[in-house]
Protein backbone atom coordinates (compact mmCIF):
# COMPACT_ATOMS: atom_id res chain seq x y z
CA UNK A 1 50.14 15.33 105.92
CA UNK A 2 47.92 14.29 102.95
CA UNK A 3 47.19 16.84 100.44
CA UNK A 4 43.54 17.21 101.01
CA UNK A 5 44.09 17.54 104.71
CA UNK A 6 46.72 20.49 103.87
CA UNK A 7 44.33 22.22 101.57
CA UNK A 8 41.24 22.15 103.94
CA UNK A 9 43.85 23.32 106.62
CA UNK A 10 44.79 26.39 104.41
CA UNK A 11 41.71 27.08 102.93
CA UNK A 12 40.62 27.69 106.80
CA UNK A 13 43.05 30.18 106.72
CA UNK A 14 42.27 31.86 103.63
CA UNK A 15 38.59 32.11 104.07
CA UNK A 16 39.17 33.53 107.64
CA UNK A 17 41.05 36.51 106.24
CA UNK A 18 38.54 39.34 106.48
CA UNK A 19 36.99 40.17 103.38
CA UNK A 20 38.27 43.97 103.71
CA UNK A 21 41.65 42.97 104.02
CA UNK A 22 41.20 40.06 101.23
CA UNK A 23 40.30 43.46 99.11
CA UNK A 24 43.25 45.21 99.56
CA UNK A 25 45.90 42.39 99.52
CA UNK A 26 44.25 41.55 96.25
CA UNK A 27 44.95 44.82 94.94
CA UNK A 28 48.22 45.32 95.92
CA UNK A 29 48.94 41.54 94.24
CA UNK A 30 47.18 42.77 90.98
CA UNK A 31 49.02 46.19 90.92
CA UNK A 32 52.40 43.92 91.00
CA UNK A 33 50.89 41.78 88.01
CA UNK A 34 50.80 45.24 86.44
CA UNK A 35 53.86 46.53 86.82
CA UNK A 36 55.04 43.27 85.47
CA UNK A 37 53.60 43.34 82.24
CA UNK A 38 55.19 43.85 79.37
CA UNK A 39 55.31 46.80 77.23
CA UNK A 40 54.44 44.89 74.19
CA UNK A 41 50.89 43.64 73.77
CA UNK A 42 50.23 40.11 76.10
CA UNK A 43 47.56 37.43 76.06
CA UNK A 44 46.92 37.05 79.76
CA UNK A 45 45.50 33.85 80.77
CA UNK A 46 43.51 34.54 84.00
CA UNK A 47 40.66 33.70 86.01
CA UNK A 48 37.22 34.79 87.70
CA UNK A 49 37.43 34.80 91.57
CA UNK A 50 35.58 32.12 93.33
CA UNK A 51 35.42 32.02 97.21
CA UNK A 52 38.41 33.49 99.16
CA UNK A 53 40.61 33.38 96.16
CA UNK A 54 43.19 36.17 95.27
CA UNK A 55 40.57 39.08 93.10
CA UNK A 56 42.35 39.77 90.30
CA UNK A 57 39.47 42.60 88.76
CA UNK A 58 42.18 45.46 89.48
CA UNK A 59 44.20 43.69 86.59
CA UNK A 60 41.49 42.79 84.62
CA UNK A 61 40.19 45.99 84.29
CA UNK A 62 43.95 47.15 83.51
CA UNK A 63 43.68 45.22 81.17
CA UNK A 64 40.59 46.27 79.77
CA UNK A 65 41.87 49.64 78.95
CA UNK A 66 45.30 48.81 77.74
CA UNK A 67 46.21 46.45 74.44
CA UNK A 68 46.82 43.48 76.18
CA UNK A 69 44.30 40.98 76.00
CA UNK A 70 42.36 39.14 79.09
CA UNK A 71 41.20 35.26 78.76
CA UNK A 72 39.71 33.28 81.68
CA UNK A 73 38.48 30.05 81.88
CA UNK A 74 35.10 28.32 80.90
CA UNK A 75 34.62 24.91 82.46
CA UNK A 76 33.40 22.41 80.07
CA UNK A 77 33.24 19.39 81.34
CA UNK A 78 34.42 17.91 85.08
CA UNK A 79 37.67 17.31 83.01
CA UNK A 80 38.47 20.40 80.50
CA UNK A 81 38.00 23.97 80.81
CA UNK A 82 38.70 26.65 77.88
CA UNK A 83 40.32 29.81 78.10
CA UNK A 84 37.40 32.53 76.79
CA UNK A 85 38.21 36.04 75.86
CA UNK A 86 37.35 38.82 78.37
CA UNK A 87 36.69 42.00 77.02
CA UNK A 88 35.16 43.82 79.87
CA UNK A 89 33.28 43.07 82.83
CA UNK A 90 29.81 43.04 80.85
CA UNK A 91 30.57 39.97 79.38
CA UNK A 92 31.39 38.13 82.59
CA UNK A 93 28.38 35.45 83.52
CA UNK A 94 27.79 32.56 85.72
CA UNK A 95 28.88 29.07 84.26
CA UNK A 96 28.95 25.80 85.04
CA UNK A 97 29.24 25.07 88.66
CA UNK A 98 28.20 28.73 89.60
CA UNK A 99 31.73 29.78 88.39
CA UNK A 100 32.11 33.16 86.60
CA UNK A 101 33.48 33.34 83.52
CA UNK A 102 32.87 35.17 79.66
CA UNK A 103 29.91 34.76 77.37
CA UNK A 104 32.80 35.47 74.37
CA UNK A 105 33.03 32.72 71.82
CA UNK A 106 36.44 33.92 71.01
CA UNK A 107 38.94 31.63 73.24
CA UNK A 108 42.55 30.83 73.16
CA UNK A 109 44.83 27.45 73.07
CA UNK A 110 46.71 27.57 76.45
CA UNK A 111 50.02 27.65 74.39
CA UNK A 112 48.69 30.72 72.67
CA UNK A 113 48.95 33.05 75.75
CA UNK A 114 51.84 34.88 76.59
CA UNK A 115 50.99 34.21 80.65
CA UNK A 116 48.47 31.82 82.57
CA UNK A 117 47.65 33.49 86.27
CA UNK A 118 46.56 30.60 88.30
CA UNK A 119 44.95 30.89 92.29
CA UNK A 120 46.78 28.65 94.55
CA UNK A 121 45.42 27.39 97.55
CA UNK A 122 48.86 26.48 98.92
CA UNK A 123 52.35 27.23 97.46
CA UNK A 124 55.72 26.16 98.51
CA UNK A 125 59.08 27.66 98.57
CA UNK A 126 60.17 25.99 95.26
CA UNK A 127 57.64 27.03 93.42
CA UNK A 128 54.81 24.02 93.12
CA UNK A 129 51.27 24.50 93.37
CA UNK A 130 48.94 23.24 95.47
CA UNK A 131 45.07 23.60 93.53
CA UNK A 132 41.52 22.57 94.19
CA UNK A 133 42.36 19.10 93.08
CA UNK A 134 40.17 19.05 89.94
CA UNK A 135 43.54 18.82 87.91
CA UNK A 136 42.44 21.59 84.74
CA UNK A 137 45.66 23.62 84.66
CA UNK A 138 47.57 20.44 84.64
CA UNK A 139 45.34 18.84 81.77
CA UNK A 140 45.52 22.00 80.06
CA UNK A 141 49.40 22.68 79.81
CA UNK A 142 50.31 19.21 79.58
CA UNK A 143 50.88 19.55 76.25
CA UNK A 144 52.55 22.76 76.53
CA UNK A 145 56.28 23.53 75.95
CA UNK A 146 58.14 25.12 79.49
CA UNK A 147 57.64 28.61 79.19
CA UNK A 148 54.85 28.48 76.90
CA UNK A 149 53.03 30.11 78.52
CA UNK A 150 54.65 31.88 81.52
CA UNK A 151 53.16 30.08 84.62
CA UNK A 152 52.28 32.28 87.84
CA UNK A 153 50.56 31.53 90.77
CA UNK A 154 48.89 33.94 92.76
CA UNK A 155 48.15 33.74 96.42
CA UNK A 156 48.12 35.47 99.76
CA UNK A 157 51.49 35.10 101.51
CA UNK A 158 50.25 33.24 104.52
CA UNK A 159 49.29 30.26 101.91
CA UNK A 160 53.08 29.46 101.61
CA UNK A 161 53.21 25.56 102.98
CA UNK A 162 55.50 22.56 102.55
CA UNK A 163 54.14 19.65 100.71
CA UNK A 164 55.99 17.19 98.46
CA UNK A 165 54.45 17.55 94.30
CA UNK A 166 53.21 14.78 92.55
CA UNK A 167 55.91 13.22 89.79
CA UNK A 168 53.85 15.32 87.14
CA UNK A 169 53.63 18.64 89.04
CA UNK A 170 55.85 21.50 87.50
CA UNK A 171 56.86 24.37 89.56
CA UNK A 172 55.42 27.68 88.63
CA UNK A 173 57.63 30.45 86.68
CA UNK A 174 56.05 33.28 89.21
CA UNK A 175 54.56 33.16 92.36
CA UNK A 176 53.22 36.89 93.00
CA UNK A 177 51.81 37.30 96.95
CA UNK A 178 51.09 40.98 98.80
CA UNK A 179 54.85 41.15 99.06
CA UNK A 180 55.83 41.20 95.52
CA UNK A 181 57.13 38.34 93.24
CA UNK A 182 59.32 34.99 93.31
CA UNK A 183 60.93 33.90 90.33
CA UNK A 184 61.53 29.99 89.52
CA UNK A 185 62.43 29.56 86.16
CA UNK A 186 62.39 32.74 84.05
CA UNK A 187 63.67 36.29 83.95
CA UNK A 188 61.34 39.15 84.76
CA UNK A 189 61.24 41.81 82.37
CA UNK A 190 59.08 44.95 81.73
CA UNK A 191 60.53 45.68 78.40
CA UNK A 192 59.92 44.21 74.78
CA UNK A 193 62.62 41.61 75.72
């Protein structure tokens, strides 16, 4: 099965999860992103919901409160996006292509942040990706050393699939669904380790 047929079949699925129950598997994934975090301060790379995507405002607003620091992205051109500095949720706007993201100037380089939170429309049990096809997280940490930043995808369970990665694909460090986290490539740890 071709990619694009896969992700129209799965984004089927997603969007016919009722929005109530999108709401609370969304929390409980965010609440497991929180427990997660470190007890040191953390540059969070994450993102704005669009569509039927995993709502990651519980953890934003987390984050809000605590020292950690929130950056999502702002889309710059059909090729390159920026990671923009979220302070709360009155400096979230619409951008280009209608998606939300921060009026902050302040932004960080990808390699900067201590983790990048990326929706998935598909996953698979070795810990690849399957995206929208535009190709900006893979522009934006090709440059990036493994690990630098932690990479974890975020979707709801029934979006695990099969599908064979493209030759520059990485698997993800974390996948985090409603039932708690995979680990690929790195050690979890809540501490200052």
């Amino acid at each position: 099965m071709s990619k694009q047929i896969l992700r129209s079949e799965i984004l089927k699925k997603r969007d016919a999860i009722p929005a109530s129950r999108r709401a609370t598997l969304s929390k409980i994934i965010s609440n497991h992103l929180i427990r997660m975090l470190p007890a040191h301060d953390c540059r969070v790379g994450s993102y704005m919901t669009h569509g039927s995507e995993v709502d990651l405002m519980t953890l934003h607003k987390h984050l809000f409160i605590s020292t950690h620091k929130c950056f999502v992205p702002r889309i710059l051109t059909k090729t390159a996006m920026e990671l923009a500095y979220l302070r709360n949720g009155a400096d979230i706007i619409r951008g280009r292509f209608g998606i939300r993201t921060s009026n902050q100037q302040i932004t960080a380089d990808i390699d900067a942040l201590d983790w990048l939170i990326m929706p998935c429309v598909a996953f698979d049990p070795r810990g690849y990706r399957l995206g929208m096809g535009g190709g900006y997280y893979d522009r934006a940490l090709e440059n990036c050393a493994p690990g630098a930043p932690i990479r974890i995808g975020v979707a709801f369970y029934q979006q695990k699939s099969k599908f064979e990665p493209d030759q520059w694909d990485k698997s993800l460090d974390w996948i985090v669904t409603e039932n708690g986290l995979s680990a690929n490539n790195c050690a979890v740890s809540n501490g200052d380790g």
